[in-house]
N, C-alpha and C. Protein backbone atom coordinates (compact mmCIF):
# COMPACT_ATOMS: atom_id res chain seq x y z
N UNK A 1 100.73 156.00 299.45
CA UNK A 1 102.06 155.99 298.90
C UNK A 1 102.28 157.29 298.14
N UNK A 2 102.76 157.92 298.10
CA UNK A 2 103.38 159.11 297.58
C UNK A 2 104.73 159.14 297.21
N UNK A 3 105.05 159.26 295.93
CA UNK A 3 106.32 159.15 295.48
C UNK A 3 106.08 159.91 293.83
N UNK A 4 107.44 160.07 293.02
CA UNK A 4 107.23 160.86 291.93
C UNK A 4 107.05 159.98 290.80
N UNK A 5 107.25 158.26 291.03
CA UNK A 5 106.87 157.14 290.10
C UNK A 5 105.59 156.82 290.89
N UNK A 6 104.59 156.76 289.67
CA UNK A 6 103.60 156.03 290.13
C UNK A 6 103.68 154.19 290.64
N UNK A 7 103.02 154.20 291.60
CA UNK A 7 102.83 152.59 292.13
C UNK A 7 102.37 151.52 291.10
N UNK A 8 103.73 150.56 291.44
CA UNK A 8 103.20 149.30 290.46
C UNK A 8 101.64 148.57 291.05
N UNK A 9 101.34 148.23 290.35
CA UNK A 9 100.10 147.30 291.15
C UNK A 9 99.82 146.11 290.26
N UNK A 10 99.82 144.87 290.90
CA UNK A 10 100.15 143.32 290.97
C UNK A 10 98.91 142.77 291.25
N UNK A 11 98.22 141.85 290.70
CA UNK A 11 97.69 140.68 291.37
C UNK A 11 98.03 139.54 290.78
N UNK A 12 97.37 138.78 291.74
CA UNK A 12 97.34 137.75 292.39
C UNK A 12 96.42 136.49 292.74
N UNK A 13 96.49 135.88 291.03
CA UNK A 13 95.27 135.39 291.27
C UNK A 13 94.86 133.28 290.78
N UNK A 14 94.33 132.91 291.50
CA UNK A 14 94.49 131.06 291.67
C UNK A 14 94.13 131.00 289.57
N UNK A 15 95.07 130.07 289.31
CA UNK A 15 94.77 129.54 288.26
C UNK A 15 93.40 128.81 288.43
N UNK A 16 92.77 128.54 287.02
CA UNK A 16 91.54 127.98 286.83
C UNK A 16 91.76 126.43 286.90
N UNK A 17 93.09 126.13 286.64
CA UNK A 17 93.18 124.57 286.60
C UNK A 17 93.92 124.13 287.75
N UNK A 18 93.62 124.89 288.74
CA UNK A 18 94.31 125.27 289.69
C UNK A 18 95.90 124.39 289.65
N UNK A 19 96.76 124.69 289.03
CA UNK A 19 97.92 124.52 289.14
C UNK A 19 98.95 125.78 289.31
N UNK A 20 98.85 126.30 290.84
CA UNK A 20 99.49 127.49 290.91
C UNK A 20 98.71 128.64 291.06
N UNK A 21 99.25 129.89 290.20
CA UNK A 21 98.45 131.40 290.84
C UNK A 21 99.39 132.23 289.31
N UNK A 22 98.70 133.07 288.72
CA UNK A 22 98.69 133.99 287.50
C UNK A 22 99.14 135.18 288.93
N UNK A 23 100.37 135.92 287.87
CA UNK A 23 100.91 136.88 288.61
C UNK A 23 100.33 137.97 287.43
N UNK A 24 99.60 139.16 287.56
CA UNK A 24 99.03 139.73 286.30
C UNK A 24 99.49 141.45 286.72
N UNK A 25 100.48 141.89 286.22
CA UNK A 25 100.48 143.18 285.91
C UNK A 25 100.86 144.06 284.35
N UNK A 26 99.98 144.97 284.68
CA UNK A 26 100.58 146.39 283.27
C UNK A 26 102.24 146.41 282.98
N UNK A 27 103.15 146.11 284.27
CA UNK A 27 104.70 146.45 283.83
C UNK A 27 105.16 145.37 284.02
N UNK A 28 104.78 143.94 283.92
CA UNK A 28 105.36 142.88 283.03
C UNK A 28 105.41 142.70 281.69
N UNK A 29 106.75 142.47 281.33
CA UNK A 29 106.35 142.20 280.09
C UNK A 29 105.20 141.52 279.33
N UNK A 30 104.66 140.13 279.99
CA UNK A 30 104.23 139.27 279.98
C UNK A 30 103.10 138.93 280.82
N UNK A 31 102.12 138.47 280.67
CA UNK A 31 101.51 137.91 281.92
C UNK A 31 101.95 136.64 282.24
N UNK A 32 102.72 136.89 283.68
CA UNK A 32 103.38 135.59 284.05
C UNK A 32 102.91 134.49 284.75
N UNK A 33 102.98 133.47 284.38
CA UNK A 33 102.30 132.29 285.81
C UNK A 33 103.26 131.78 286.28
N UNK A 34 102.78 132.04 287.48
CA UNK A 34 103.46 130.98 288.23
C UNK A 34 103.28 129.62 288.79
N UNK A 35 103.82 128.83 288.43
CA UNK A 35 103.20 127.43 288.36
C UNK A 35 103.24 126.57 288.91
N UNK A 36 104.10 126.80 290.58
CA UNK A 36 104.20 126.21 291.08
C UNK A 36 103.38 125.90 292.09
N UNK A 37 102.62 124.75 292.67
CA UNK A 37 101.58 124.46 293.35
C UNK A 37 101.81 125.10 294.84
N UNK A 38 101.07 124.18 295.82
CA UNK A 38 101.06 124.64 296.83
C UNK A 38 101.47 125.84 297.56
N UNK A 39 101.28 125.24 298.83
CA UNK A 39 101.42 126.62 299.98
C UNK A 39 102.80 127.70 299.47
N UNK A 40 103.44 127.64 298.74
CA UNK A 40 104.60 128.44 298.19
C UNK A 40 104.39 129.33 297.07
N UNK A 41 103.47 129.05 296.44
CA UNK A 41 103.17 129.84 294.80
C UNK A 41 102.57 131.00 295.12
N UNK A 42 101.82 131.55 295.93
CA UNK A 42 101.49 133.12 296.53
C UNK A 42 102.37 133.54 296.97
N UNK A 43 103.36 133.12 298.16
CA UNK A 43 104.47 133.42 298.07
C UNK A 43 105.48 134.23 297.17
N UNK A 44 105.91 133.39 296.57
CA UNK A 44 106.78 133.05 295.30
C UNK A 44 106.20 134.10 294.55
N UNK A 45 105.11 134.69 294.05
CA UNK A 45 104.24 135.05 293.02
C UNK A 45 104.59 137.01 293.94
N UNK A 46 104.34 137.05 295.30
CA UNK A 46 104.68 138.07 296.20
C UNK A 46 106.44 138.50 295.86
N UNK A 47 106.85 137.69 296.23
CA UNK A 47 108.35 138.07 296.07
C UNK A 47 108.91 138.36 294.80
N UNK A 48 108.46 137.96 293.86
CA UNK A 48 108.81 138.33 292.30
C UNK A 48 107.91 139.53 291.93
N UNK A 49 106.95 139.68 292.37
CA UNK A 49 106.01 141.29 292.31
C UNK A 49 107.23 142.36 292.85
N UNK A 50 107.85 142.40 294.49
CA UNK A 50 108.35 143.13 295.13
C UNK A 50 109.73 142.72 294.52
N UNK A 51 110.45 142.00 293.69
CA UNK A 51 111.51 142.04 293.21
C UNK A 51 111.69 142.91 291.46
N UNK A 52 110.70 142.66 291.20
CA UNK A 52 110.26 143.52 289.73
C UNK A 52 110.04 144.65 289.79
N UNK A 53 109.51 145.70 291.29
CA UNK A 53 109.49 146.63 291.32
C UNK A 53 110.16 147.73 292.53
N UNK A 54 111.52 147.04 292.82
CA UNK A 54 112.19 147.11 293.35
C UNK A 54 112.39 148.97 294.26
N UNK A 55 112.63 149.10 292.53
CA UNK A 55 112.59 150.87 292.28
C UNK A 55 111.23 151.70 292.27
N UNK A 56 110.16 151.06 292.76
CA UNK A 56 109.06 151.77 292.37
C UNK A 56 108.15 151.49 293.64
N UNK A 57 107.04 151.88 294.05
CA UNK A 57 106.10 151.92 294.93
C UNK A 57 105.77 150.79 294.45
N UNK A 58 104.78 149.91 294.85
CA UNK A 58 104.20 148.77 294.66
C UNK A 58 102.63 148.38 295.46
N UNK A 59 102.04 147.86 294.32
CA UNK A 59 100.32 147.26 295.90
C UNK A 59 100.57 146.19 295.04
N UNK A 60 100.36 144.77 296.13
CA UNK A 60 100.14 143.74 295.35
C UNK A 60 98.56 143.07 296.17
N UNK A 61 98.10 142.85 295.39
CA UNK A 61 96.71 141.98 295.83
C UNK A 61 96.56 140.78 295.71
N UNK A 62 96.46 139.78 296.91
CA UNK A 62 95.93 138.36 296.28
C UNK A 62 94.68 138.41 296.61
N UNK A 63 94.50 137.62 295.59
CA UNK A 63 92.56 137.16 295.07
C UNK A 63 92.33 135.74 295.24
N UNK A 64 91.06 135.32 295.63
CA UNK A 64 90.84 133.78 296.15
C UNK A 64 90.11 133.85 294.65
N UNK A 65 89.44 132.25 294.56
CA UNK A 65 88.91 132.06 293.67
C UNK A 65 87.57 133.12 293.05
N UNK A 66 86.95 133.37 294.21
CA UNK A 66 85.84 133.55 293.74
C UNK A 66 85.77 135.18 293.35
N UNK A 67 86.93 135.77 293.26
CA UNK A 67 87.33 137.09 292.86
C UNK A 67 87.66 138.48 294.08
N UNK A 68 87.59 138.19 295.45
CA UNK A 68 87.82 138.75 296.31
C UNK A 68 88.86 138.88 296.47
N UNK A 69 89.12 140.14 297.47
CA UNK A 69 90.87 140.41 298.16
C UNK A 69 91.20 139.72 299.27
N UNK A 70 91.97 138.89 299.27
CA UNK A 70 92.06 138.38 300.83
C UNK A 70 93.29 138.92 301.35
N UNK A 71 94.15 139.72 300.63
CA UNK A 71 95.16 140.38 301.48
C UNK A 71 96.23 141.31 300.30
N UNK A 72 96.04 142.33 301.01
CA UNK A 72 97.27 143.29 300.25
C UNK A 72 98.53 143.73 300.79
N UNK A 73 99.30 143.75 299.94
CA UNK A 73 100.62 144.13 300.42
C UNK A 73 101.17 145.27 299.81
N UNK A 74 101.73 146.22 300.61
CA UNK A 74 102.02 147.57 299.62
C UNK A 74 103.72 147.64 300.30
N UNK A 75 104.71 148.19 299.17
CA UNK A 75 106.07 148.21 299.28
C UNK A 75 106.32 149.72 298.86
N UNK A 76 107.44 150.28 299.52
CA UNK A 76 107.35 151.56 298.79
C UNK A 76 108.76 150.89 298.89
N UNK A 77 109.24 151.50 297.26
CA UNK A 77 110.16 151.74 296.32
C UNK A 77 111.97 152.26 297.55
N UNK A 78 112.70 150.98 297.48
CA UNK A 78 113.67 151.36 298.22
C UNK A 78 115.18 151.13 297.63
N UNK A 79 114.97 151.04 296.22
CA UNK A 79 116.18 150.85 295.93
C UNK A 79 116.79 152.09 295.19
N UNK A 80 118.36 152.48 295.97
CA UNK A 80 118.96 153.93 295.47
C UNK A 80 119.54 153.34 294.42
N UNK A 81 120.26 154.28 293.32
CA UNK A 81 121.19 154.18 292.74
C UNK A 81 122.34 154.57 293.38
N UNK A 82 123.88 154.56 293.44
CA UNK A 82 124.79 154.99 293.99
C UNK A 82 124.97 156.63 293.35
């Protein structure tokens, strides 16, 4: 990715009580969870990464339990101003 903003970078990772998946980045305000269970919460957890960094390059990583990558997703930054 090459751009003049550096890339957000996201993970993506199963709660411990497993209810859901921790969305964990530096340019959230917050570390956010997402709490919603099943097959939708990686999802869900993906699309709010690539909606938060709309304007910016992006890598998002999801992580299985046991601390591995099982898949990355990288977005480069497509939103103009008028």
């Amino acid at each position: 990715m090459t751009s003049m903003n550096p890339a957000h970078v996201y993970e993506i990772r199963p709660r411990k009580d497993d209810c859901g998946v921790n969305l964990i980045s530096d340019v959230l305000p917050l570390r956010c969870a997402v709490l919603s269970g099943g097959p939708d919460a990686i999802s869900n957890a993906i699309d709010y990464a690539k909606l938060s960094s709309r304007s910016h390059d992006a890598v998002i990583r999801v992580y299985d339990s046991t601390g591995n990558v099982i898949a990355t997703h990288e977005q480069i930054g497509d939103f103009k101003e008028p």
